[in-house]
C-alpha atoms as a PDB file:
ATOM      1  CA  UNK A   1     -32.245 -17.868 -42.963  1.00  0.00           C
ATOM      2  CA  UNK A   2     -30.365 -14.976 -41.327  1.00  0.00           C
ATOM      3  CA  UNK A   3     -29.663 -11.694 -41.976  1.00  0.00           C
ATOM      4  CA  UNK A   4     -25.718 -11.422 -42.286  1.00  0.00           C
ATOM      5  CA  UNK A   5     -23.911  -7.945 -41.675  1.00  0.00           C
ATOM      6  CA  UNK A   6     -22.915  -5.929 -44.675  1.00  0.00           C
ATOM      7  CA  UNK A   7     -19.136  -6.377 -44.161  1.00  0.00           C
ATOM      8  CA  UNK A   8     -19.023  -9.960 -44.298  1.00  0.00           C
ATOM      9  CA  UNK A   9     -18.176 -12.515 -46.835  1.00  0.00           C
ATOM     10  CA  UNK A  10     -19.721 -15.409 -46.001  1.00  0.00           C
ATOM     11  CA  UNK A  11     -21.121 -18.562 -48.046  1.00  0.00           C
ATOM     12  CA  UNK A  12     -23.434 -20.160 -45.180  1.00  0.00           C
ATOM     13  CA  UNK A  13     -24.007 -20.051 -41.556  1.00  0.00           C
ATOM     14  CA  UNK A  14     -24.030 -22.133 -38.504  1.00  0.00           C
ATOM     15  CA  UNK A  15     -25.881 -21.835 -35.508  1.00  0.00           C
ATOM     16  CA  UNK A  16     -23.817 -23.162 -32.530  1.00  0.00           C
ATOM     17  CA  UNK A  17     -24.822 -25.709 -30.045  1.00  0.00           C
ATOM     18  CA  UNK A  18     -22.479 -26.693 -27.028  1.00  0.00           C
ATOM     19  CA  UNK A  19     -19.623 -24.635 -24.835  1.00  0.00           C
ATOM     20  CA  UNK A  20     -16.935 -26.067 -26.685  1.00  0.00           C
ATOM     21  CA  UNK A  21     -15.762 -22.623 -27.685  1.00  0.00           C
ATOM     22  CA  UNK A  22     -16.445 -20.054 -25.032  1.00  0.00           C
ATOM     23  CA  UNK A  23     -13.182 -19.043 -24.907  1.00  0.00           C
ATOM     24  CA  UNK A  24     -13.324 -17.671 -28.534  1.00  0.00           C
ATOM     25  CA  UNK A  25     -16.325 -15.431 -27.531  1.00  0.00           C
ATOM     26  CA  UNK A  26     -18.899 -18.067 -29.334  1.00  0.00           C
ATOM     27  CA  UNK A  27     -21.724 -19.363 -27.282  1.00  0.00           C
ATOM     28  CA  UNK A  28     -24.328 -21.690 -27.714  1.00  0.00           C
ATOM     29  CA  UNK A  29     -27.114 -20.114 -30.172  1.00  0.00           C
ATOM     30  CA  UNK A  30     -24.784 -17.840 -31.722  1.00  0.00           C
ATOM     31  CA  UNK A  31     -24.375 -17.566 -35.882  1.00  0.00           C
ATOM     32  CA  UNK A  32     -21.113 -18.314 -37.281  1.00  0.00           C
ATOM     33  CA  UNK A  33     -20.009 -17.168 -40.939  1.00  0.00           C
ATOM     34  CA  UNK A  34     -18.584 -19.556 -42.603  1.00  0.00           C
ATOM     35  CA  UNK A  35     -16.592 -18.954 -46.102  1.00  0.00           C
ATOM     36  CA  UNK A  36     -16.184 -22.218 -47.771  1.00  0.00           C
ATOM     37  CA  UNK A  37     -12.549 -23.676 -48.168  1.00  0.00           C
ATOM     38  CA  UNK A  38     -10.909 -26.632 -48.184  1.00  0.00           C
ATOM     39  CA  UNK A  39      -7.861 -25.599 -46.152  1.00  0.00           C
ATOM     40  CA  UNK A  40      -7.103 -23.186 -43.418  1.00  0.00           C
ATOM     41  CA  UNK A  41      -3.898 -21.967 -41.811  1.00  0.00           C
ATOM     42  CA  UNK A  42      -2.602 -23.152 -38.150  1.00  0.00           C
ATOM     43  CA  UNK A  43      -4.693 -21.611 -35.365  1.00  0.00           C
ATOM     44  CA  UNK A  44      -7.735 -20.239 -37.458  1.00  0.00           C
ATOM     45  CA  UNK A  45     -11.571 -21.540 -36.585  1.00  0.00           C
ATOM     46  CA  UNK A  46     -12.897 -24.023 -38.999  1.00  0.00           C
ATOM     47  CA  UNK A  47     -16.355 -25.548 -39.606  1.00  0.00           C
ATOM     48  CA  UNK A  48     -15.217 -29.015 -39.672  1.00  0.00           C
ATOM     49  CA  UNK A  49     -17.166 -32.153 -41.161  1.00  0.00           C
ATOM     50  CA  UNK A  50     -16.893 -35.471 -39.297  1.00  0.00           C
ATOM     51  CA  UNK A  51     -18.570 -38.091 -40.609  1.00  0.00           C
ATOM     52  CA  UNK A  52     -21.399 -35.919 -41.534  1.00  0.00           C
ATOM     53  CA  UNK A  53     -21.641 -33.521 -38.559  1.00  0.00           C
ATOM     54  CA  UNK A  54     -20.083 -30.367 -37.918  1.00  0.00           C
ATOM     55  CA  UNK A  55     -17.601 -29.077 -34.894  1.00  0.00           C
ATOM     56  CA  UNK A  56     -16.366 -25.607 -34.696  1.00  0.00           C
ATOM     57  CA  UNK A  57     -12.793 -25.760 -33.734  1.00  0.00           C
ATOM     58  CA  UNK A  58      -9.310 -24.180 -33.845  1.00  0.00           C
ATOM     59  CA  UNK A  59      -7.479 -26.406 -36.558  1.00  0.00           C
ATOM     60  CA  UNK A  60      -4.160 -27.377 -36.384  1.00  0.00           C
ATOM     61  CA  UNK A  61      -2.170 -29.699 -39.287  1.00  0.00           C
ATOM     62  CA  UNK A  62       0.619 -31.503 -38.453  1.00  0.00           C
ATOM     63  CA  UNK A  63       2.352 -31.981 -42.287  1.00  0.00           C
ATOM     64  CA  UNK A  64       5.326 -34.013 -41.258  1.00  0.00           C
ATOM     65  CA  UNK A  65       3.616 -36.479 -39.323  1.00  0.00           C
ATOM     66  CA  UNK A  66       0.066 -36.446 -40.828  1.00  0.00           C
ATOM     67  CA  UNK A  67      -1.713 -35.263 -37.403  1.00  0.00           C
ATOM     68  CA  UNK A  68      -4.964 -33.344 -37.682  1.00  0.00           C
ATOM     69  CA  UNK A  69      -5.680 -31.586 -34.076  1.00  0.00           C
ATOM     70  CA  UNK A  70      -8.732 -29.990 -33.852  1.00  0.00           C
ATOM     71  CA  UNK A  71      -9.244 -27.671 -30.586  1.00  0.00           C
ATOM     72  CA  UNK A  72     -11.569 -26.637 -28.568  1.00  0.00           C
ATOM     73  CA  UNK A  73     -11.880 -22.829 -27.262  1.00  0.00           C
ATOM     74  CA  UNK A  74     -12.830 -24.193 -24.092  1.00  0.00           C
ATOM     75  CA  UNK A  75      -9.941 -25.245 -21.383  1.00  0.00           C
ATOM     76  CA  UNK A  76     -12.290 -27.961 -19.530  1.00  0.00           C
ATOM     77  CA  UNK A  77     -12.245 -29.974 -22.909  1.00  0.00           C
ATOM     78  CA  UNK A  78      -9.342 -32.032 -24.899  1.00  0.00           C
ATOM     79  CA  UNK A  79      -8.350 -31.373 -28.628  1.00  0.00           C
ATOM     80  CA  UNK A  80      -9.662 -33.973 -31.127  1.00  0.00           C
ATOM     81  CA  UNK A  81      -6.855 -35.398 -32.918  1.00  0.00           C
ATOM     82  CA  UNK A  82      -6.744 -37.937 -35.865  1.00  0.00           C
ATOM     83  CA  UNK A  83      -4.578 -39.821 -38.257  1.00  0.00           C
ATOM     84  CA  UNK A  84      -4.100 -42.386 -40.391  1.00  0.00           C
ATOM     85  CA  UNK A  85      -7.061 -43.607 -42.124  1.00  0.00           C
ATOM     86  CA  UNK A  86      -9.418 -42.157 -40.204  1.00  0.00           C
ATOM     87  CA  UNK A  87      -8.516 -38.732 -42.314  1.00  0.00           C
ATOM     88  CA  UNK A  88     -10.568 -39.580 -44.858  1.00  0.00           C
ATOM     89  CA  UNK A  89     -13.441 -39.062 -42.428  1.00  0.00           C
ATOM     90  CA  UNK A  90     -12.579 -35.257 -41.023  1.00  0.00           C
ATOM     91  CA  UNK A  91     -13.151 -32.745 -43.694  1.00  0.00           C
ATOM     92  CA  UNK A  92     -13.019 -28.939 -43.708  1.00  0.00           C
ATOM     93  CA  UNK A  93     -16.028 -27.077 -44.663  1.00  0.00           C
ATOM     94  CA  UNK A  94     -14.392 -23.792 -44.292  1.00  0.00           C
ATOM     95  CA  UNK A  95     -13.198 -20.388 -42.204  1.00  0.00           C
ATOM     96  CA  UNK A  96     -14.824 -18.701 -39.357  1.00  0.00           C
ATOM     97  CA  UNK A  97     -15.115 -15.060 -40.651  1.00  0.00           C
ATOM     98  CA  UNK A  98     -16.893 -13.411 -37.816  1.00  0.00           C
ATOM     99  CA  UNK A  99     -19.991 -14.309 -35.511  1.00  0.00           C
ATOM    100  CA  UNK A 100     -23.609 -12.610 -34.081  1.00  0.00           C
ATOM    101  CA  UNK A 101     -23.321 -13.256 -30.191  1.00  0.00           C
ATOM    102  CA  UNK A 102     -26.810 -12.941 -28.836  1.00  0.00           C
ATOM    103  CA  UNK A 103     -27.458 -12.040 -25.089  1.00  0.00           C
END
């Protein structure tokens, strides 16, 4: 458990592992509120489910040609992308809403 600030709306919370977002302000160990949805708009951090872990990334949906990019804040690593079948295996838990950054 963790104690979430007043001011946000969050359903759960992830504590982040990795450097894959540094550029976003997120480090490794921080807490991430998460508000669950299925769906988030170009550019916004997602928890993302695939197959049955979780990534923080920028998402990024392609609707005319069925491309799911998921980036990294971090310019030393390369955007996930997938389509086709392997869709059915990326799944979005739902929207970064803000984030404790511990020193």
């Amino acid at each position: 458990y963790v104690d979430v600030p007043e001011n946000v709306q969050c359903d759960f919370c992830l504590r982040c592992k990795g450097d894959s977002m540094i550029d976003a302000g997120i480090h490794e160990g921080d807490v991430v509120y998460i508000h669950i949805t299925p769906q988030v708009e170009n550019g916004q951090i997602a928890a993302v489910r695939i197959d049955g872990e979780a990534t923080l990334k920028r998402v990024f949906w392609d609707e005319h040609q069925q491309v799911l990019q998921l980036n990294p804040c971090n310019a030393a690593m390369s955007p996930m992308v997938f389509t086709g079948p392997v869709l059915d295996t990326v799944h979005i838990e739902g929207k970064a809403v803000g984030f404790t950054h511990w020193f």
